[in-house]
N, C-alpha and C. Protein backbone atom coordinates (compact mmCIF):
# COMPACT_ATOMS: atom_id res chain seq x y z
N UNK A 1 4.76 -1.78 7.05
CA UNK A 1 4.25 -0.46 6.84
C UNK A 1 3.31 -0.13 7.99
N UNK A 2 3.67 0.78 8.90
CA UNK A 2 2.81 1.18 9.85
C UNK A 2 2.50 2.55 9.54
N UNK A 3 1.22 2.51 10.09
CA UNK A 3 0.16 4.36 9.60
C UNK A 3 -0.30 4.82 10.54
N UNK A 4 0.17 5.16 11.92
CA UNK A 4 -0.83 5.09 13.15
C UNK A 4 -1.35 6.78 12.46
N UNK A 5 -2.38 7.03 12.98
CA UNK A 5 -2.81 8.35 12.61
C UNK A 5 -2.07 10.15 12.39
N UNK A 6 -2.04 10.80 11.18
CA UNK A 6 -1.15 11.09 10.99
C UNK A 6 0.48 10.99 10.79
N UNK A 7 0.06 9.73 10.28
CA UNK A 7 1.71 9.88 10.23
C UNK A 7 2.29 9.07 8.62
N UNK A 8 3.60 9.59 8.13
CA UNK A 8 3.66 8.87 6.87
C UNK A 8 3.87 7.26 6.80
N UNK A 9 3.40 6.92 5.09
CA UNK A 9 4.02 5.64 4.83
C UNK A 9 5.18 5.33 4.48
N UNK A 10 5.83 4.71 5.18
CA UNK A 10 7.18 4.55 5.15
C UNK A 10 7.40 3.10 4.48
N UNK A 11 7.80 2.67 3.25
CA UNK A 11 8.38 1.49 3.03
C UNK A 11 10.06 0.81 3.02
N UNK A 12 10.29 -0.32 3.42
CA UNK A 12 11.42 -1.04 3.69
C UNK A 12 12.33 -0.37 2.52
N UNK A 13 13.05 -0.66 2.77
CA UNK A 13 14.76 -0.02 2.12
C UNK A 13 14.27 -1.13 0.82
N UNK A 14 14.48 -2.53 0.47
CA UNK A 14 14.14 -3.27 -0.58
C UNK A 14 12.79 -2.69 -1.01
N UNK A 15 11.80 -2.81 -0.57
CA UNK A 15 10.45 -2.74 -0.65
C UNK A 15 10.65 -1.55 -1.81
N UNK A 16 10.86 -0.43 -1.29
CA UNK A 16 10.95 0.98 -2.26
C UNK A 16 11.92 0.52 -3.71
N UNK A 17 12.56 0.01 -3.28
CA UNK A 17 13.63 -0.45 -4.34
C UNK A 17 12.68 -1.20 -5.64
N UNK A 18 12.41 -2.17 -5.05
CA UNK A 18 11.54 -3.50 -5.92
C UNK A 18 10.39 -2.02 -6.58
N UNK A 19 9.62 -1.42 -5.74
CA UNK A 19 8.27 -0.61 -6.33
C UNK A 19 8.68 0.25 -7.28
N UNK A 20 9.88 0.71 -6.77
CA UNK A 20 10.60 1.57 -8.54
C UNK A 20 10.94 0.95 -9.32
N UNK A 21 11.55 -0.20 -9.26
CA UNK A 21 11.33 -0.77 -10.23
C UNK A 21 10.21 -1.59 -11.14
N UNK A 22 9.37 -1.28 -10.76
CA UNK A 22 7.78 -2.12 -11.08
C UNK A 22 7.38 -0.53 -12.28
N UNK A 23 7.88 0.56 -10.96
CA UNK A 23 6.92 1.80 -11.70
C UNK A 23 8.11 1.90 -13.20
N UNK A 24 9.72 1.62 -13.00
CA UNK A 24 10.35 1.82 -14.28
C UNK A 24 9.80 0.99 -15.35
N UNK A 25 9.52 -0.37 -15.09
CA UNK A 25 9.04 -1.36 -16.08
C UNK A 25 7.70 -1.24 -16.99
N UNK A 26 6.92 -0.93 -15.62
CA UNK A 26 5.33 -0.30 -16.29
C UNK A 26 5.62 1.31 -17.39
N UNK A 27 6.13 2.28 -17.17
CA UNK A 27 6.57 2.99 -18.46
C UNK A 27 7.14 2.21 -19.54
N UNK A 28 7.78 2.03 -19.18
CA UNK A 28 8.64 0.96 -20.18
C UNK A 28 7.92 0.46 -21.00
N UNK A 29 7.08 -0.70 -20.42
CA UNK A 29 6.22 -1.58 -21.18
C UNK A 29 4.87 -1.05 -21.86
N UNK A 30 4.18 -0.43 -20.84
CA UNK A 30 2.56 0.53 -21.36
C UNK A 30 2.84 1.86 -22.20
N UNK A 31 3.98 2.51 -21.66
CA UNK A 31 4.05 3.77 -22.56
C UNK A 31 5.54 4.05 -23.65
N UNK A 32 6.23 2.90 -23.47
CA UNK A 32 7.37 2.83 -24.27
C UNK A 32 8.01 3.83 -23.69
N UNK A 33 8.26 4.26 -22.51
CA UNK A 33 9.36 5.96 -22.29
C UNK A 33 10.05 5.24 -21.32
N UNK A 34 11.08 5.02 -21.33
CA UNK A 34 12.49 5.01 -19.99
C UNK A 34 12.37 6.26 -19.33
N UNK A 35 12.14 6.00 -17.92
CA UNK A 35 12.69 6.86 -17.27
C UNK A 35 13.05 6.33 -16.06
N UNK A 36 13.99 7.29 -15.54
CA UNK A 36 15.36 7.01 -14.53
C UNK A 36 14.67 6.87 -13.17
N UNK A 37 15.54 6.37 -12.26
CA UNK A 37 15.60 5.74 -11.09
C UNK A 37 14.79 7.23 -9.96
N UNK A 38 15.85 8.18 -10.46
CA UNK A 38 14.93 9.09 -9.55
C UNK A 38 13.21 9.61 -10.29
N UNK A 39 13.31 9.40 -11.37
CA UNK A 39 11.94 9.88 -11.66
C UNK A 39 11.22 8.83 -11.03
N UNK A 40 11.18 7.65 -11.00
CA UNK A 40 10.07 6.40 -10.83
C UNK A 40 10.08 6.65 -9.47
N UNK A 41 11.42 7.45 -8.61
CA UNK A 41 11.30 7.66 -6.80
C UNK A 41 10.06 8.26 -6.98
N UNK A 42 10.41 9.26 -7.60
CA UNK A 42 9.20 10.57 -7.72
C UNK A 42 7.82 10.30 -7.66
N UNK A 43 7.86 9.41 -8.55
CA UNK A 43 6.07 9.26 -9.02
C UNK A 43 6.05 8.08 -7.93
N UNK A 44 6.97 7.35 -7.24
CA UNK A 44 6.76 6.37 -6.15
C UNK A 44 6.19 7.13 -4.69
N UNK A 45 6.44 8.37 -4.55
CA UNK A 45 6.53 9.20 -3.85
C UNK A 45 4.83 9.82 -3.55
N UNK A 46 5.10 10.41 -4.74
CA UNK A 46 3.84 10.40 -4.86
C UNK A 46 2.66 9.84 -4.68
N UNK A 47 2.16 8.59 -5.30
CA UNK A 47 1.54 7.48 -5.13
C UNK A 47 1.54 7.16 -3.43
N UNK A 48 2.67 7.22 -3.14
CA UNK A 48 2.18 6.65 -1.50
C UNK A 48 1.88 8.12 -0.86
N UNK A 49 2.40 8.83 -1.18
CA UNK A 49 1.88 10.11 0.07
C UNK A 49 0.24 10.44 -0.37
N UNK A 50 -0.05 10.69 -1.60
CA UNK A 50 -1.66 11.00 -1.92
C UNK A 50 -2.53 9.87 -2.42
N UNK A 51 -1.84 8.90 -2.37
CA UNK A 51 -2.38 7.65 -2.40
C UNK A 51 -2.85 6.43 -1.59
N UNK A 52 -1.27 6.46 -1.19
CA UNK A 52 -1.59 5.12 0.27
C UNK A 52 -2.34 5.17 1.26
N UNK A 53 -3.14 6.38 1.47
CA UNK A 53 -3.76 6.31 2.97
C UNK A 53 -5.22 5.82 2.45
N UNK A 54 -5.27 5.97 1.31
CA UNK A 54 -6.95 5.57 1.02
C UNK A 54 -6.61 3.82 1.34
N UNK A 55 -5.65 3.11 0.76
CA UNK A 55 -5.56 1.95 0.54
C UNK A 55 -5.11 1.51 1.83
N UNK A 56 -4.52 2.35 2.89
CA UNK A 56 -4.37 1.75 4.31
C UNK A 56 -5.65 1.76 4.87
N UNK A 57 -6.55 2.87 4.80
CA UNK A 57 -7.66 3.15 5.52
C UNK A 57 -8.81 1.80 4.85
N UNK A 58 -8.42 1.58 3.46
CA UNK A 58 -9.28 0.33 3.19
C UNK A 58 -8.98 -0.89 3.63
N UNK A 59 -7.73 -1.59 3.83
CA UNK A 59 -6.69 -2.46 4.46
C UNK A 59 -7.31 -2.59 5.90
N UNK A 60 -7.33 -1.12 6.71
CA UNK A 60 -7.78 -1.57 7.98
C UNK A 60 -9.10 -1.85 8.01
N UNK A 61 -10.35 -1.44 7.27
CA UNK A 61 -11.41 -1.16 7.46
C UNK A 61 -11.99 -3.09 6.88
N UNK A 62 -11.16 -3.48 6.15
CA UNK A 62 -11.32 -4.89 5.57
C UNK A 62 -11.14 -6.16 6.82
N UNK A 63 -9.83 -5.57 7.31
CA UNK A 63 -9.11 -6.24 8.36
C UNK A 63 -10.39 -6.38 10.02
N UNK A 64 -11.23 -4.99 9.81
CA UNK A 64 -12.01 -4.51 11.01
C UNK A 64 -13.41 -5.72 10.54
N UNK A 65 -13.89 -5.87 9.70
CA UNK A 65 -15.02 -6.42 9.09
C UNK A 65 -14.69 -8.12 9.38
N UNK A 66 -13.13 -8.39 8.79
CA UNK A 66 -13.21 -9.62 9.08
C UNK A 66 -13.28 -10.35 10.66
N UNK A 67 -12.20 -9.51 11.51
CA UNK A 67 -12.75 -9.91 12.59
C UNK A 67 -13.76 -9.38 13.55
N UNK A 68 -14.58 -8.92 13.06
CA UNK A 68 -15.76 -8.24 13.75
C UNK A 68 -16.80 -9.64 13.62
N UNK A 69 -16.50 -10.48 11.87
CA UNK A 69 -17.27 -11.58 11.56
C UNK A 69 -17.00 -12.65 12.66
N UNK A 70 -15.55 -12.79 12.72
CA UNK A 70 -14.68 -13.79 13.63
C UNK A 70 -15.54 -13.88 14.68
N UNK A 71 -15.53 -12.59 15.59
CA UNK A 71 -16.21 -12.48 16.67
C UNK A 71 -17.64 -12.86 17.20
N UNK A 72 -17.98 -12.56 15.59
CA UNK A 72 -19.40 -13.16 16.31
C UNK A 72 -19.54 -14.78 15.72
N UNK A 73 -18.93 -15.00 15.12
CA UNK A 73 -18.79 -16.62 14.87
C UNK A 73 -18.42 -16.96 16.26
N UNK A 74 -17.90 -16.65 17.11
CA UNK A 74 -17.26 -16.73 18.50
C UNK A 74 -18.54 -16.87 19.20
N UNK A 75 -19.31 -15.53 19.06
CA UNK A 75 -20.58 -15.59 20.24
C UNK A 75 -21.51 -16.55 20.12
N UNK A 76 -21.67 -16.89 18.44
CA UNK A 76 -22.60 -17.87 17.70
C UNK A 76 -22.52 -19.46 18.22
N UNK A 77 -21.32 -19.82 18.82
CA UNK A 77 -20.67 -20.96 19.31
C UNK A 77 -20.49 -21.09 20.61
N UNK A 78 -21.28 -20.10 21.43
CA UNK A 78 -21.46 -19.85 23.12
C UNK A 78 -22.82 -20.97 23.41
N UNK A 79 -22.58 -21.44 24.51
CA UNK A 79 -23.83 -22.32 24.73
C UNK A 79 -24.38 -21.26 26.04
């Protein structure tokens, strides 16, 4: 999944596959309602377009912290 700025989240051909099916199962199981392959696209759809960028922007911002630590463990070990 790449996000360079402005731009959408795009997931793998399986990837989307497997996540609709997670979102069919979770109705299923939490709210007892079946619903179909294109509805779970839908609400899959959803979820990543008004969703995923918070969780990319946290992903990178986690990713930025850890090696920012790295780094100075780096300088910390300079004689």
């Amino acid at each position: 999944m790449r996000n360079p700025k402005n731009s959408k989240i795009e997931l793998a051909k399986e990837q989307k596959k497997k996540a609709v099916e997670e979102i069919r199962e979770y109705f299923a199981r939490e709210r007892e309602d079946l619903i179909g392959e294109l509805a779970g696209e839908l609400i899959l759809d959803f979820i990543t377009d008004k969703l995923g960028p918070y969780y990319y922007n946290q992903a990178v911002s986690d990713v930025q912290k850890y090696m920012n630590e790295k780094v100075e463990d780096l300088y910390g070990i300079m004689k």
